[in-house]
N, C-alpha and C. Protein backbone atom coordinates (compact mmCIF):
# COMPACT_ATOMS: atom_id res chain seq x y z
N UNK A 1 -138.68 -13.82 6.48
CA UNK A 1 -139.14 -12.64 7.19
C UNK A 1 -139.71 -13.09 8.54
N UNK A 2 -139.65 -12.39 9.46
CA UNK A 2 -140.18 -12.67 10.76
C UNK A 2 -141.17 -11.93 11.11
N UNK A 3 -142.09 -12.38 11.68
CA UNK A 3 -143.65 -11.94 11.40
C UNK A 3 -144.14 -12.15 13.03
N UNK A 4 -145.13 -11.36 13.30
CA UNK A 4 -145.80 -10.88 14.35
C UNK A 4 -145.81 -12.25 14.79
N UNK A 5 -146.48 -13.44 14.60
CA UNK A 5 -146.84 -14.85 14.53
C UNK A 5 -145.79 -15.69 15.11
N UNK A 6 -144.67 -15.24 13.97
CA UNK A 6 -143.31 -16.07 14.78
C UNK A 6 -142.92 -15.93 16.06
N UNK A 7 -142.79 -14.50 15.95
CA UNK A 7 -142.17 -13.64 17.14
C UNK A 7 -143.36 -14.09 18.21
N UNK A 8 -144.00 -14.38 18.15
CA UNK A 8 -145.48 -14.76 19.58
C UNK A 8 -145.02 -16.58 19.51
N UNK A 9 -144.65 -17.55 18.52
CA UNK A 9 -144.33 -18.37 18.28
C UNK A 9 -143.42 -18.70 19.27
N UNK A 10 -142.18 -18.27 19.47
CA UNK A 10 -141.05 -17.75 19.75
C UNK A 10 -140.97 -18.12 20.86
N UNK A 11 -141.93 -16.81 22.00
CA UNK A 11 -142.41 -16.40 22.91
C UNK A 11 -142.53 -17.68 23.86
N UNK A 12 -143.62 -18.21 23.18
CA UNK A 12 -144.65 -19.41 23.40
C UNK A 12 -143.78 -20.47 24.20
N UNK A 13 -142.46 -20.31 23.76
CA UNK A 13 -141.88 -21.53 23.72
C UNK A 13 -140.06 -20.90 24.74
N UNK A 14 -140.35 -19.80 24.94
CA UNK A 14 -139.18 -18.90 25.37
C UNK A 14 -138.11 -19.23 24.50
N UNK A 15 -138.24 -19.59 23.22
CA UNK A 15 -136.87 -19.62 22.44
C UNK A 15 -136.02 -21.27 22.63
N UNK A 16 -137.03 -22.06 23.58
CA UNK A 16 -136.53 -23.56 23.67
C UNK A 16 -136.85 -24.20 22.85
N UNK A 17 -136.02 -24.44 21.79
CA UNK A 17 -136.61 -25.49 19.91
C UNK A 17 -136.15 -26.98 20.43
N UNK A 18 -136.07 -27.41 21.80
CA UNK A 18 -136.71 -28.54 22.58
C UNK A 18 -138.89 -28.88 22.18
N UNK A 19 -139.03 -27.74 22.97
CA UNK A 19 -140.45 -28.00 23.08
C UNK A 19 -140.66 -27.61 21.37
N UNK A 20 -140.53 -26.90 20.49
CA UNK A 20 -140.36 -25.94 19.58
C UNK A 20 -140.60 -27.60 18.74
N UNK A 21 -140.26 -28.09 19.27
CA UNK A 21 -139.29 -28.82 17.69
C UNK A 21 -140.86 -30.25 17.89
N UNK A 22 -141.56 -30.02 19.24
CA UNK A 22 -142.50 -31.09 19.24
C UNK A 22 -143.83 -30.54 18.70
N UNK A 23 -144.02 -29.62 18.19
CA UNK A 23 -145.47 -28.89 17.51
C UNK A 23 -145.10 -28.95 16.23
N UNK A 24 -145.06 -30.03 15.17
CA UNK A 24 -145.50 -29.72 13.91
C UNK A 24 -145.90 -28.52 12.98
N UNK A 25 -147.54 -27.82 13.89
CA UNK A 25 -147.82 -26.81 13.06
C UNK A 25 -147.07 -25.94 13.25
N UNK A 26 -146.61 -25.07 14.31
CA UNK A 26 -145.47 -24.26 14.83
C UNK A 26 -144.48 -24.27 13.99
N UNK A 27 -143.96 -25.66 13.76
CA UNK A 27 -142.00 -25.62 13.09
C UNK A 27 -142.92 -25.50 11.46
N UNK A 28 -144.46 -26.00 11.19
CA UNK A 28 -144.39 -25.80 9.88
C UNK A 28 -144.51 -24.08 9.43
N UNK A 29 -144.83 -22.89 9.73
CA UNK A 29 -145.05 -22.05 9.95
C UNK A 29 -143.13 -21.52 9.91
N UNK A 30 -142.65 -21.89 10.22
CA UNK A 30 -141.04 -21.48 10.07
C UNK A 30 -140.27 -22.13 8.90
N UNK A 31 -140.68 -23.42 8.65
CA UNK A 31 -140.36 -24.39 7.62
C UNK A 31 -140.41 -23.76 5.99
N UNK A 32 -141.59 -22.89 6.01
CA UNK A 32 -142.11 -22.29 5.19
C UNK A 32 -141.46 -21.33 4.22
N UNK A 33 -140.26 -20.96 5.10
CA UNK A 33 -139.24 -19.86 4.29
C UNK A 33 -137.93 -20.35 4.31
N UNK A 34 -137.45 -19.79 3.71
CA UNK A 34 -135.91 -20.66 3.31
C UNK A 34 -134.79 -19.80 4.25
N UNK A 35 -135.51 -18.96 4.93
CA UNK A 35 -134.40 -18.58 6.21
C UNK A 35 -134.70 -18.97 7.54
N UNK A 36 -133.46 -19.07 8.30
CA UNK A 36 -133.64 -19.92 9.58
C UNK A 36 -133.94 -18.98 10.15
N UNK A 37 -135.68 -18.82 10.49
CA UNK A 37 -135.75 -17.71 11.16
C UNK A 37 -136.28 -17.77 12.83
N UNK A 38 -135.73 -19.43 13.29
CA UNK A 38 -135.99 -19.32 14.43
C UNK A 38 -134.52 -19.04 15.45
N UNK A 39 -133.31 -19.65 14.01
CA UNK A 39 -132.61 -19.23 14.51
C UNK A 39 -131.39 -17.70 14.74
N UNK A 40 -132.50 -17.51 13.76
CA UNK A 40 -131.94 -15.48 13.84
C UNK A 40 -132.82 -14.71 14.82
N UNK A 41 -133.82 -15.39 15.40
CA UNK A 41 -134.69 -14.77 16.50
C UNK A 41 -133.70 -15.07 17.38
N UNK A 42 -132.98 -15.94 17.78
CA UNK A 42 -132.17 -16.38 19.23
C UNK A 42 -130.81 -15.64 18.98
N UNK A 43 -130.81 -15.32 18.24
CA UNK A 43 -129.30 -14.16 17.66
C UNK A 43 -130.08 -12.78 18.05
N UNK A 44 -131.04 -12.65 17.97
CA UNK A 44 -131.73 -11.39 17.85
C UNK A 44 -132.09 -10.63 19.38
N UNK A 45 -132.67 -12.05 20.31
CA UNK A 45 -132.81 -12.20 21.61
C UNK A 45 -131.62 -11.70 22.38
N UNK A 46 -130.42 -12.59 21.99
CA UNK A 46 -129.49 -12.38 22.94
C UNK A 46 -128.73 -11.02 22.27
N UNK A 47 -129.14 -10.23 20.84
CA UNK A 47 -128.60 -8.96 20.78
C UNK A 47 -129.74 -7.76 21.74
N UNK A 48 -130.48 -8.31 21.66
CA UNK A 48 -131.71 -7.24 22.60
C UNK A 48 -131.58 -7.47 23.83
N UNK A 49 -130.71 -8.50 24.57
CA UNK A 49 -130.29 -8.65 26.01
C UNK A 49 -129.72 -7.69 26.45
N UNK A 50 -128.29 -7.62 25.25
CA UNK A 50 -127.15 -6.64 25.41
C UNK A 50 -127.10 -5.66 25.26
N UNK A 51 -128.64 -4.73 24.59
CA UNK A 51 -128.63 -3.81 23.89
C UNK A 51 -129.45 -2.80 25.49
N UNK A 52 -130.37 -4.05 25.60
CA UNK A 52 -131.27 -3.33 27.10
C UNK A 52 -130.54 -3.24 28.16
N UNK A 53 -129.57 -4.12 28.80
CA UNK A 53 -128.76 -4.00 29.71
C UNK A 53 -127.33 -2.95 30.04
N UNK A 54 -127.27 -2.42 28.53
CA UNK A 54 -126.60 -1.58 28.06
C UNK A 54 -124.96 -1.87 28.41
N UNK A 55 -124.85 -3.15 27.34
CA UNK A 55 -123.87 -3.94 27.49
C UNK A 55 -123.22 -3.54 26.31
N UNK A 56 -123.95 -3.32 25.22
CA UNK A 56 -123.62 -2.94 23.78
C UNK A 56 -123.56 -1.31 23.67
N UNK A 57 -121.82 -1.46 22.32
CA UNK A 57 -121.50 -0.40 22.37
C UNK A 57 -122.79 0.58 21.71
N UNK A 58 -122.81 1.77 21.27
CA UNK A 58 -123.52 2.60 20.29
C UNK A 58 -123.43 1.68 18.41
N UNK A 59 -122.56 1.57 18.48
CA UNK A 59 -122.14 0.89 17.04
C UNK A 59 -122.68 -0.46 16.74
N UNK A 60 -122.51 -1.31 18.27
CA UNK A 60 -123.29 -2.83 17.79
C UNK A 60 -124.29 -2.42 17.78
N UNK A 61 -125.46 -1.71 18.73
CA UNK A 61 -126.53 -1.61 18.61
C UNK A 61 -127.30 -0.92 17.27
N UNK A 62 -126.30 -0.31 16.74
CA UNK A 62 -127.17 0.54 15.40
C UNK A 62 -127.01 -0.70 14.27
N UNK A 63 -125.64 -1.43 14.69
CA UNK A 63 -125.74 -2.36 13.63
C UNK A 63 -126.60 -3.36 13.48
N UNK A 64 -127.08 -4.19 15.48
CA UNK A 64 -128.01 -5.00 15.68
C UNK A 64 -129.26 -4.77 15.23
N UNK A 65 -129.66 -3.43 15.73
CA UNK A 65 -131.11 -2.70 14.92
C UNK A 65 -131.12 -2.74 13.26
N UNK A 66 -130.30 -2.20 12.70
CA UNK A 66 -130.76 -2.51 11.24
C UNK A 66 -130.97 -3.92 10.42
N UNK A 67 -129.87 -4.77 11.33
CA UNK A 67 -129.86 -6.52 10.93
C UNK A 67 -131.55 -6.81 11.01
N UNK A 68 -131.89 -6.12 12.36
CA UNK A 68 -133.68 -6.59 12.61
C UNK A 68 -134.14 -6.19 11.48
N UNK A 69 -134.21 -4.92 11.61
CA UNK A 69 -135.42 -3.89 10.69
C UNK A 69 -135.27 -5.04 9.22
N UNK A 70 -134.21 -5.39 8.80
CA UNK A 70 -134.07 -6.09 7.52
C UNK A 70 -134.46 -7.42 7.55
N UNK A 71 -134.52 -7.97 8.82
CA UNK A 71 -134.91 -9.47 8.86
C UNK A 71 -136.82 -9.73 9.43
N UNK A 72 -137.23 -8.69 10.04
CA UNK A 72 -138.50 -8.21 10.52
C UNK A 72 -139.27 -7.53 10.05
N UNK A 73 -140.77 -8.13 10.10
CA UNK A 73 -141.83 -7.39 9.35
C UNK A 73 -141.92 -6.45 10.49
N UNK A 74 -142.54 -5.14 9.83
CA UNK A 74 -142.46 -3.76 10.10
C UNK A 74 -143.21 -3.79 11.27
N UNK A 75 -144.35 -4.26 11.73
CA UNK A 75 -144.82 -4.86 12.91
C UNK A 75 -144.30 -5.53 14.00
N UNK A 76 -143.97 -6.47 13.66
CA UNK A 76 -142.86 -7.58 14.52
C UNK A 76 -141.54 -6.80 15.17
N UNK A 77 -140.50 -5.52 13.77
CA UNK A 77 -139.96 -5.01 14.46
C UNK A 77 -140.28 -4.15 15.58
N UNK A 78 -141.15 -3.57 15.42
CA UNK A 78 -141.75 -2.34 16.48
C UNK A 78 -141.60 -3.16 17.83
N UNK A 79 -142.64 -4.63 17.51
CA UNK A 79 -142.87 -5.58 18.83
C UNK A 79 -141.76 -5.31 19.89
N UNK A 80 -140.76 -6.02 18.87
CA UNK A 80 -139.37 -6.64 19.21
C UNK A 80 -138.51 -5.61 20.01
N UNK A 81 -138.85 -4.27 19.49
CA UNK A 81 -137.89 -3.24 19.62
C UNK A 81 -138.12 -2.22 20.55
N UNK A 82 -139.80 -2.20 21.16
CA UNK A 82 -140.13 -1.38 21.40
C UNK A 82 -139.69 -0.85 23.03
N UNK A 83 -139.29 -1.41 23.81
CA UNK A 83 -137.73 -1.43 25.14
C UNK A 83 -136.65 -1.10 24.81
N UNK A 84 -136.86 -1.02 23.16
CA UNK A 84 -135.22 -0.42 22.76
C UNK A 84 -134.87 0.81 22.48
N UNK A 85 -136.09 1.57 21.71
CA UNK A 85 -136.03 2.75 20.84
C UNK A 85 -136.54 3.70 21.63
């Protein structure tokens, strides 16, 4: 699940798991769940690129939005989403 924390995690680091990958407590905090959830944030990023720029059809975007809502705590989605909805 992706959590308010990650998503500021994320942020912190603009999505570079260069610097990402040199903070211990950081990668332990992701380590923690058995989904790659730093790397469904960078899937998630570059679907919220396409979605704001209005690059994406009606259809990816309803599909991109529900992939979130299901991979994001109910918080985190709002965060994430809230330029979108």
């Amino acid at each position: 699940m992706i959590t308010l924390e990650k998503l500021r995690i994320y942020k912190k680091y603009d999505g570079n798991d260069d610097f990402y990958s040199r903070s211990p407590k950081d990668q332990e905090l992701f380590n923690n769940d058995n989904h790659n959830d730093w790397h469904d944030l960078m899937l998630f990023v570059q679907d919220h690129k396409l979605i704001k720029e209005g690059l994406a059809s009606e259809s990816y975007k309803n599909n991109a939005l529900i992939k979130m809502k299901n991979r994001f705590e109910e918080v985190a989605f709002k965060e994430f989403t809230k330029d979108l909805i």
